[in-house]
PDB file of N, CA and C in Angstrom:
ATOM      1  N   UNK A   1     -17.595 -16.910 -43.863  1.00  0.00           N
ATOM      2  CA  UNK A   1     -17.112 -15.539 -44.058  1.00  0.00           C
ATOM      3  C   UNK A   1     -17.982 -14.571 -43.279  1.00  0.00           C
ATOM      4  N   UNK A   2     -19.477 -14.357 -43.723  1.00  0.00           N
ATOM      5  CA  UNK A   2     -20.295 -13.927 -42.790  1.00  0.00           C
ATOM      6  C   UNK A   2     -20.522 -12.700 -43.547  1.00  0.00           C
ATOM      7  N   UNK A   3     -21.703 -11.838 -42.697  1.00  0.00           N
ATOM      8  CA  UNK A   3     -22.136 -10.979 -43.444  1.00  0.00           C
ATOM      9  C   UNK A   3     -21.771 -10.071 -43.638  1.00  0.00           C
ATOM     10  N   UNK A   4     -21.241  -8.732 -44.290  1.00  0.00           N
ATOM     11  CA  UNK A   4     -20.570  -7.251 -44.226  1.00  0.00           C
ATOM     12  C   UNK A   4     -21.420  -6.545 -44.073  1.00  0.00           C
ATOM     13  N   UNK A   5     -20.911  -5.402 -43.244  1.00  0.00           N
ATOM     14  CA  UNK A   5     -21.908  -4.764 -42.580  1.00  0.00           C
ATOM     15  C   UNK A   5     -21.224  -3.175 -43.353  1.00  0.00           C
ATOM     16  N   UNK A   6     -22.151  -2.109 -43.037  1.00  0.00           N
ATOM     17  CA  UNK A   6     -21.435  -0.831 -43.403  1.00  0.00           C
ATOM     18  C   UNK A   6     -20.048  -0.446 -42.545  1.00  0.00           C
ATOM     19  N   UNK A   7     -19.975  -0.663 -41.231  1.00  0.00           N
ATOM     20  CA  UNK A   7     -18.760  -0.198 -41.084  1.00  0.00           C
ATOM     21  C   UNK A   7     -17.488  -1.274 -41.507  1.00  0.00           C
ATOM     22  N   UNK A   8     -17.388  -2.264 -41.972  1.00  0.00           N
ATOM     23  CA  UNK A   8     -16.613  -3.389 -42.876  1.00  0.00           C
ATOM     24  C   UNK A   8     -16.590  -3.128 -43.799  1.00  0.00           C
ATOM     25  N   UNK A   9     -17.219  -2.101 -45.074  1.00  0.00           N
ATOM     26  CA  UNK A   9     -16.966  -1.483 -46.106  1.00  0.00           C
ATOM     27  C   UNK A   9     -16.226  -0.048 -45.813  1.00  0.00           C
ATOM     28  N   UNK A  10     -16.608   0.344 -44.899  1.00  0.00           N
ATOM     29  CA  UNK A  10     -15.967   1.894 -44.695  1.00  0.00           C
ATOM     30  C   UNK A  10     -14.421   1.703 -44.510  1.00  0.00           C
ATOM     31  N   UNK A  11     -14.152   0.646 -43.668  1.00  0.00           N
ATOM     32  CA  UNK A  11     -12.781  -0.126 -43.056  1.00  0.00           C
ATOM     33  C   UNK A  11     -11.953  -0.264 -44.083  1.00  0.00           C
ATOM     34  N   UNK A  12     -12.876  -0.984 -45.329  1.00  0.00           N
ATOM     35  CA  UNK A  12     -12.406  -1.237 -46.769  1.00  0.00           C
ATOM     36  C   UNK A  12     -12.050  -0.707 -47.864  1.00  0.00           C
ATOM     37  N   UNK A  13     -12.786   0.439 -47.638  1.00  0.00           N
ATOM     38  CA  UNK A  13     -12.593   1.705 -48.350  1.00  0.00           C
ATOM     39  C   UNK A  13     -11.408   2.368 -47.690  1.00  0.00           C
ATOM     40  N   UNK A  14     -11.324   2.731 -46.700  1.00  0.00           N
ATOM     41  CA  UNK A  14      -9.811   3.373 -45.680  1.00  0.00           C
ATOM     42  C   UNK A  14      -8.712   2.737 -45.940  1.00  0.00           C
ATOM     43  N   UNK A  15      -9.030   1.605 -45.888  1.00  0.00           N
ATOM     44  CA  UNK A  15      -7.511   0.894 -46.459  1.00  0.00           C
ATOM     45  C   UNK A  15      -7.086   1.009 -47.866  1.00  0.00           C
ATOM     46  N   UNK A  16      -8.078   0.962 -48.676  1.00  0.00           N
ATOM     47  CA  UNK A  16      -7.422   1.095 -50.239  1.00  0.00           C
ATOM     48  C   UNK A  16      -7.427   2.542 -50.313  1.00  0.00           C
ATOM     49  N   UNK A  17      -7.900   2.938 -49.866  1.00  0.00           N
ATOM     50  CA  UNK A  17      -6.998   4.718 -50.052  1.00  0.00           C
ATOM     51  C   UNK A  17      -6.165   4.948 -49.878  1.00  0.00           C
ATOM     52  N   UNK A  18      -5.804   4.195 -48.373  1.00  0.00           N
ATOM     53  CA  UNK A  18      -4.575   4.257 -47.751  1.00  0.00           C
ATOM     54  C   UNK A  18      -3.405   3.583 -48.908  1.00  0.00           C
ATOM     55  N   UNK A  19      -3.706   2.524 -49.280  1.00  0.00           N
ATOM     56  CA  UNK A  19      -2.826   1.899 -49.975  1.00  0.00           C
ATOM     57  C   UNK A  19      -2.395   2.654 -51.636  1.00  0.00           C
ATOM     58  N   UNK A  20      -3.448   2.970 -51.853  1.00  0.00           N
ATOM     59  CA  UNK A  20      -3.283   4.148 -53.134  1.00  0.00           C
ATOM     60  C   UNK A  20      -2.646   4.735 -52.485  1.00  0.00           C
ATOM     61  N   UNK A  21      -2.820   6.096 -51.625  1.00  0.00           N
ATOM     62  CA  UNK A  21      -2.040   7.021 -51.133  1.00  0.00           C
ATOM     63  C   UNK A  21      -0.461   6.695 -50.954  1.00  0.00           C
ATOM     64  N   UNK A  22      -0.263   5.396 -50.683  1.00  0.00           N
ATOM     65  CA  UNK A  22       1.017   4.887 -50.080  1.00  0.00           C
ATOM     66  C   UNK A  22       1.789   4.474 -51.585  1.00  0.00           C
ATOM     67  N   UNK A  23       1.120   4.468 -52.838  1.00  0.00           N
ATOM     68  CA  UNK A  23       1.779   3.613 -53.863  1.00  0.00           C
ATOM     69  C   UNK A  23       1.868   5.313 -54.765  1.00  0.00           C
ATOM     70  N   UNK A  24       0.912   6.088 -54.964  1.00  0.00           N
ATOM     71  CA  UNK A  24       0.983   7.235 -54.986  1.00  0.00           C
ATOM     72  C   UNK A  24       2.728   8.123 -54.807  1.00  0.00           C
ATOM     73  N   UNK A  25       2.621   7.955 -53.355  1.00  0.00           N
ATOM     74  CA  UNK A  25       4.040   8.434 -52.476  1.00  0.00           C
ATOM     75  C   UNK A  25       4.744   7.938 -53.228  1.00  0.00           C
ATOM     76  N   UNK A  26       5.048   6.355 -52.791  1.00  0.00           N
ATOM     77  CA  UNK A  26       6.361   6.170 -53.286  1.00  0.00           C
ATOM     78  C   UNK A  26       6.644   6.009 -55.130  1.00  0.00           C
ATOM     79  N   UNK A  27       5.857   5.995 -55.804  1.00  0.00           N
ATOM     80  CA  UNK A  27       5.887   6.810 -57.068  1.00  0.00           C
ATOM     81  C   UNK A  27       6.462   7.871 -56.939  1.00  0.00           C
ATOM     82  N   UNK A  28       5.644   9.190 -56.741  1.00  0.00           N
ATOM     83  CA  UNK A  28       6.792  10.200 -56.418  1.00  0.00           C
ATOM     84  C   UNK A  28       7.869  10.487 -56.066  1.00  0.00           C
ATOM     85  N   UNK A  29       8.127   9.606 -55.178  1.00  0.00           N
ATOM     86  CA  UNK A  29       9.487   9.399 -54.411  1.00  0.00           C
ATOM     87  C   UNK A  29      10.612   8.902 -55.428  1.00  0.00           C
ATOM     88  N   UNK A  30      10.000   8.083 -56.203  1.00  0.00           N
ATOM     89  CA  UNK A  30      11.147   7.167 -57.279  1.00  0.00           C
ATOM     90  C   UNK A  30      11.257   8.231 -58.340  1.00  0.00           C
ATOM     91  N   UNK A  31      10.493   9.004 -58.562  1.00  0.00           N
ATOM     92  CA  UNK A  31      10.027  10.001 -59.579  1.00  0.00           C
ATOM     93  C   UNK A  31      10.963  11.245 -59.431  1.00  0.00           C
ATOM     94  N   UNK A  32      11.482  11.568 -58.046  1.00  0.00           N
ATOM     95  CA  UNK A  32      12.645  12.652 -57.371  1.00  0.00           C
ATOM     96  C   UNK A  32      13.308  12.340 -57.242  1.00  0.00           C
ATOM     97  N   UNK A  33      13.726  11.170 -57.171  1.00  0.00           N
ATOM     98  CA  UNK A  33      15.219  10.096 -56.789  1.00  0.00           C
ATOM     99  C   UNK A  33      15.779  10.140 -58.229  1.00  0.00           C
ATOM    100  N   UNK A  34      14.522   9.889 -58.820  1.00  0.00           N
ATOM    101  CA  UNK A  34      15.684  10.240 -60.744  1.00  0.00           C
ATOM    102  C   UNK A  34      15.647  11.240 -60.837  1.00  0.00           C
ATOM    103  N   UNK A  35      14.995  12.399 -60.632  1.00  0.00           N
ATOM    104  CA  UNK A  35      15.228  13.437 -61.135  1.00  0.00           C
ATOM    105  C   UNK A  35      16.957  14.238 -60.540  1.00  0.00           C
ATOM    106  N   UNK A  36      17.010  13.752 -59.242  1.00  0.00           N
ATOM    107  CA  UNK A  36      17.826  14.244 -58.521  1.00  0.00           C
ATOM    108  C   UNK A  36      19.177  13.242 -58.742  1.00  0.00           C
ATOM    109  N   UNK A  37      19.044  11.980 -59.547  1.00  0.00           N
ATOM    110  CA  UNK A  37      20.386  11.614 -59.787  1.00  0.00           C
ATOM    111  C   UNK A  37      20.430  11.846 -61.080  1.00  0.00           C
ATOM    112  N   UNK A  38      19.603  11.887 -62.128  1.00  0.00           N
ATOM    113  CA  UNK A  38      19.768  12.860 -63.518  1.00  0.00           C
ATOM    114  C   UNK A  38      20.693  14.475 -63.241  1.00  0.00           C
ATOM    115  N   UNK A  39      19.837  15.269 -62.377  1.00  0.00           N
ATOM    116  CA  UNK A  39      20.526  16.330 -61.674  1.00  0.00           C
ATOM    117  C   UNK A  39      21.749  16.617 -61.884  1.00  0.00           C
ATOM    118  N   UNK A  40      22.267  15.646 -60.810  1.00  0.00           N
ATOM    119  CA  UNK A  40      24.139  15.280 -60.751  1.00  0.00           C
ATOM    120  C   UNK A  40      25.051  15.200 -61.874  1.00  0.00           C
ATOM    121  N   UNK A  41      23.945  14.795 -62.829  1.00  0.00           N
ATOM    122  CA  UNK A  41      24.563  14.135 -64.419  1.00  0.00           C
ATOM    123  C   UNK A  41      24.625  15.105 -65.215  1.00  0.00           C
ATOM    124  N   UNK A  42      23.367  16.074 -65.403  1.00  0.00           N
ATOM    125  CA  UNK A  42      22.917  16.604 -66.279  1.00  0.00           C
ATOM    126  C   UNK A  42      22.825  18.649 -65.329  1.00  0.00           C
ATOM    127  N   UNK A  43      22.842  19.287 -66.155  1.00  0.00           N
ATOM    128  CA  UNK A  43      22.474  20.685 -65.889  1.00  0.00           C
ATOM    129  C   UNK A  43      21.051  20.897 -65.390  1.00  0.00           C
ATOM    130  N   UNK A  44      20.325  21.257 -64.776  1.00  0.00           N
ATOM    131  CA  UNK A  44      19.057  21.588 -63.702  1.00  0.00           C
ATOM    132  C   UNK A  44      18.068  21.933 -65.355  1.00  0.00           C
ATOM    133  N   UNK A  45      18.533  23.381 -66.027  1.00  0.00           N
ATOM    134  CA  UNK A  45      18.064  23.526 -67.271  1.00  0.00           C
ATOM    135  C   UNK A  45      17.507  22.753 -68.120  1.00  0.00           C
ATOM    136  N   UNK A  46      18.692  21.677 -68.612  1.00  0.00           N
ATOM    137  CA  UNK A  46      18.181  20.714 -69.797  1.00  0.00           C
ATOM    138  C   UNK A  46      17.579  19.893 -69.362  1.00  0.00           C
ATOM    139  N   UNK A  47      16.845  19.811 -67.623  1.00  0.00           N
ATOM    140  CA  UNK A  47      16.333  18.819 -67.573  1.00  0.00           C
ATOM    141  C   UNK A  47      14.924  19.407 -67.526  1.00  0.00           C
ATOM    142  N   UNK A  48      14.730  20.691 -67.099  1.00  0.00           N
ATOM    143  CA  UNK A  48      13.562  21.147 -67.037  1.00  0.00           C
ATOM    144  C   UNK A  48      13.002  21.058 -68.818  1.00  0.00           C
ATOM    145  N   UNK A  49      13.818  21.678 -69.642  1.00  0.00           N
ATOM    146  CA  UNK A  49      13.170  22.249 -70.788  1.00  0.00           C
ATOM    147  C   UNK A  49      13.183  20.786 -71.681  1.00  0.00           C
ATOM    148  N   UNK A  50      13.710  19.752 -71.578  1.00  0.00           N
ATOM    149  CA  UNK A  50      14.103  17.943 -71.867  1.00  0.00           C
ATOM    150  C   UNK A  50      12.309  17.800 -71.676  1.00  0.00           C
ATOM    151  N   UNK A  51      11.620  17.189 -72.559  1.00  0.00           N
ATOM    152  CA  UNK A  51      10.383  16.178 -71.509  1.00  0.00           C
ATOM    153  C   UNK A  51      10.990  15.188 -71.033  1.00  0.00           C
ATOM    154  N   UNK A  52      10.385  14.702 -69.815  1.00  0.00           N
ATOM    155  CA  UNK A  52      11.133  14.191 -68.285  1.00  0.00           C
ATOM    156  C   UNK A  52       9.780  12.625 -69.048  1.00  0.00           C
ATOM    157  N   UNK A  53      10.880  11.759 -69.474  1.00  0.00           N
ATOM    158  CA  UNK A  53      10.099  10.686 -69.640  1.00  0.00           C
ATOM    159  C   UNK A  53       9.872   9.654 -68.421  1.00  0.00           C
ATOM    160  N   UNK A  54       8.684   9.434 -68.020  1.00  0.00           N
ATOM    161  CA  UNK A  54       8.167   8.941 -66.781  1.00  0.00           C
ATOM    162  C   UNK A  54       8.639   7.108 -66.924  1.00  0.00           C
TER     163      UNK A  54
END
């Protein structure tokens, strides 16, 4: 395997941010996709003043 050096942790660190950041997104994304086909269904109102179960 060999030894890790600091910039092989920094590399390591960039990527799992990245990958948080990216799982983050598309959370949100699935998170507006219902809200916006609830939307269609439902009045804009009752969905705001509704708690929006995650």
């Amino acid at each position: 395997m060999g030894h890790i050096n600091d910039s092989d942790l920094q590399y390591l660190n960039k990527t799992v941010d990245l990958n948080a950041f990216i799982r983050i997104y598309a959370y949100f994304n699935s998170v507006i996709a219902r809200v916006a086909k609830l939307n269609t269904e439902k009045p804009l109102l009752l969905m705001v003043l509704s708690p929006y179960p995650l």
